[in-house]
Structures are given as C-alpha cells and as structure tokens.
Protein backbone atom coordinates (compact mmCIF):
# COMPACT_ATOMS: atom_id res chain seq x y z
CA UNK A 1 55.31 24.50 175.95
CA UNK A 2 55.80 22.12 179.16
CA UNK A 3 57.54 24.74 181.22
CA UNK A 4 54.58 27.04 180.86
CA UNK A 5 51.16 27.25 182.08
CA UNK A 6 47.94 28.76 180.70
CA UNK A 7 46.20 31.47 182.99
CA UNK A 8 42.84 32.10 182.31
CA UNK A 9 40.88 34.57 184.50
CA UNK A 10 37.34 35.19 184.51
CA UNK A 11 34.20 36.96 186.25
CA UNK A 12 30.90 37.21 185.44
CA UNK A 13 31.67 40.01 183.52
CA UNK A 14 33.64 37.95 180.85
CA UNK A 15 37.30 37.28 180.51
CA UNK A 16 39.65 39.38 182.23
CA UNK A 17 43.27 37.75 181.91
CA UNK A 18 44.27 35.34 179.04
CA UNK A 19 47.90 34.46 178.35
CA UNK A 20 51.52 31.83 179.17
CA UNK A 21 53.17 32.77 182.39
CA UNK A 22 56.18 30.67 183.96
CA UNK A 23 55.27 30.93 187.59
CA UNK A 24 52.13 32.49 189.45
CA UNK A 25 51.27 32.70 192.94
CA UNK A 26 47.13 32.64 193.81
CA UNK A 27 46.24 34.49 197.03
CA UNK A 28 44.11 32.12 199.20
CA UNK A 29 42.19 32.28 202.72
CA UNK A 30 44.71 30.58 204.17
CA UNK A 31 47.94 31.87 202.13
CA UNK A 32 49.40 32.04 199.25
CA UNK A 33 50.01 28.82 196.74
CA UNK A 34 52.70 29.10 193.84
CA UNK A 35 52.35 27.69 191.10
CA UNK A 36 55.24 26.37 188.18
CA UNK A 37 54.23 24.04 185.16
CA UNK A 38 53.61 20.53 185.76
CA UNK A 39 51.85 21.11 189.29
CA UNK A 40 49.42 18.01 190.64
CA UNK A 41 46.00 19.15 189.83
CA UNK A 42 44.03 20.88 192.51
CA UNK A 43 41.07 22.97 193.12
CA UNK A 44 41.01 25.99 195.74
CA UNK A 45 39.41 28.84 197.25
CA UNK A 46 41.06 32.21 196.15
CA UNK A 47 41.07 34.90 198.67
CA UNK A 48 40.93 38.74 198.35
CA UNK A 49 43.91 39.33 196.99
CA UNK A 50 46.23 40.09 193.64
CA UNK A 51 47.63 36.84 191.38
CA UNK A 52 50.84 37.61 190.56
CA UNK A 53 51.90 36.00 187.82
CA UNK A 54 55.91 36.05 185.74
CA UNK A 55 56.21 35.46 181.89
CA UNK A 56 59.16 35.85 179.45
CA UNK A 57 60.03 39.30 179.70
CA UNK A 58 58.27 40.60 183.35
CA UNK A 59 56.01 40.36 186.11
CA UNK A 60 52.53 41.31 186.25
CA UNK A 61 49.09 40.84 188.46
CA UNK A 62 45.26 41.23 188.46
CA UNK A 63 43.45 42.53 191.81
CA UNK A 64 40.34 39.36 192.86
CA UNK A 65 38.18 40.03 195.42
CA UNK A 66 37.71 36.12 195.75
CA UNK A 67 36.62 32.84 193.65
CA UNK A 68 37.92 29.54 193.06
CA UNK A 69 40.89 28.42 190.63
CA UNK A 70 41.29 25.29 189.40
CA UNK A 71 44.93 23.91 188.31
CA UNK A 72 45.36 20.51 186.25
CA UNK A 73 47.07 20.18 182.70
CA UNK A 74 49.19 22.96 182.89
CA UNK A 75 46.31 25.08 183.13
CA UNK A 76 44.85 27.60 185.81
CA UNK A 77 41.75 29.05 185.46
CA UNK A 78 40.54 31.36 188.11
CA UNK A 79 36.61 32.06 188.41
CA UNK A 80 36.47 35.50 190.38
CA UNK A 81 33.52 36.69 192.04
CA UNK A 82 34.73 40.22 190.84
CA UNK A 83 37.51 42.58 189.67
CA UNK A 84 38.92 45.93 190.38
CA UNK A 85 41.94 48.30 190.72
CA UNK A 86 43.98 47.72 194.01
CA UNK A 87 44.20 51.06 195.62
C-alpha cells in the first residue's frame, strides 16, 4: 500500500523485525528522524536508541544499540550492530 512502509530490521544475528507500519521514528546521533510513506530516500547513522514504530491497530519498538538504516521506496531497513531488552 502507498501509505505504508516496509520495516525491516536486522543484526548479525539474523532478522529481528519484519512487518507494514504507518509512521516510525529512528533514533540517531544527532536526534531523532520520523519517518511516513513516500519519504525522499536517505541513508543514516542510527544511534543507541529504541525505533518506534505505529501500524494499524498500535504502537510498538525494538531497543538498537546503533547501525545504519537506509530509507528509499517505501522501505526502511535498519542494519544494527546489536539488539537487546531496554532496561
């Protein structure tokens, strides 16, 4: 669908996140970027820090302790160095 976008996160480990969302929000060095379907591509550093991410019916996030995330095609896919609980 155009008004959603494909999250894909992964670590070394394999794939931790898969699935549609309507809005997410990346944590980054310097802040955080949203991001809503049709957004210009664009490549980034993600920080320390938990993606949020909405979808038809809630909200939801994933802890990163870092990566990069790329964003073009209605598509975000996060490479994270690592992954574990907040606490």
């Amino acid at each position: 669908m155009a008004d959603r976008i494909h999250l894909k996160v992964v670590s070394p480990g394999g794939v931790l996140l898969e699935r549609d969302v309507e809005y997410l929000r990346l944590p980054t060095p310097e802040g955080s970027v949203g991001v809503l379907a049709n957004h210009a591509p664009m490549l980034c550093a993600v920080g320390k820090g938990r993606i949020r991410f909405r979808f038809e019916g809630g909200e939801d996030g994933i802890f990163v302790a870092g990566g990069v995330a790329s964003v073009a095609d209605n598509a975000v896919t996060v490479l994270a160095g690592e992954e574990r609980e907040e606490t």
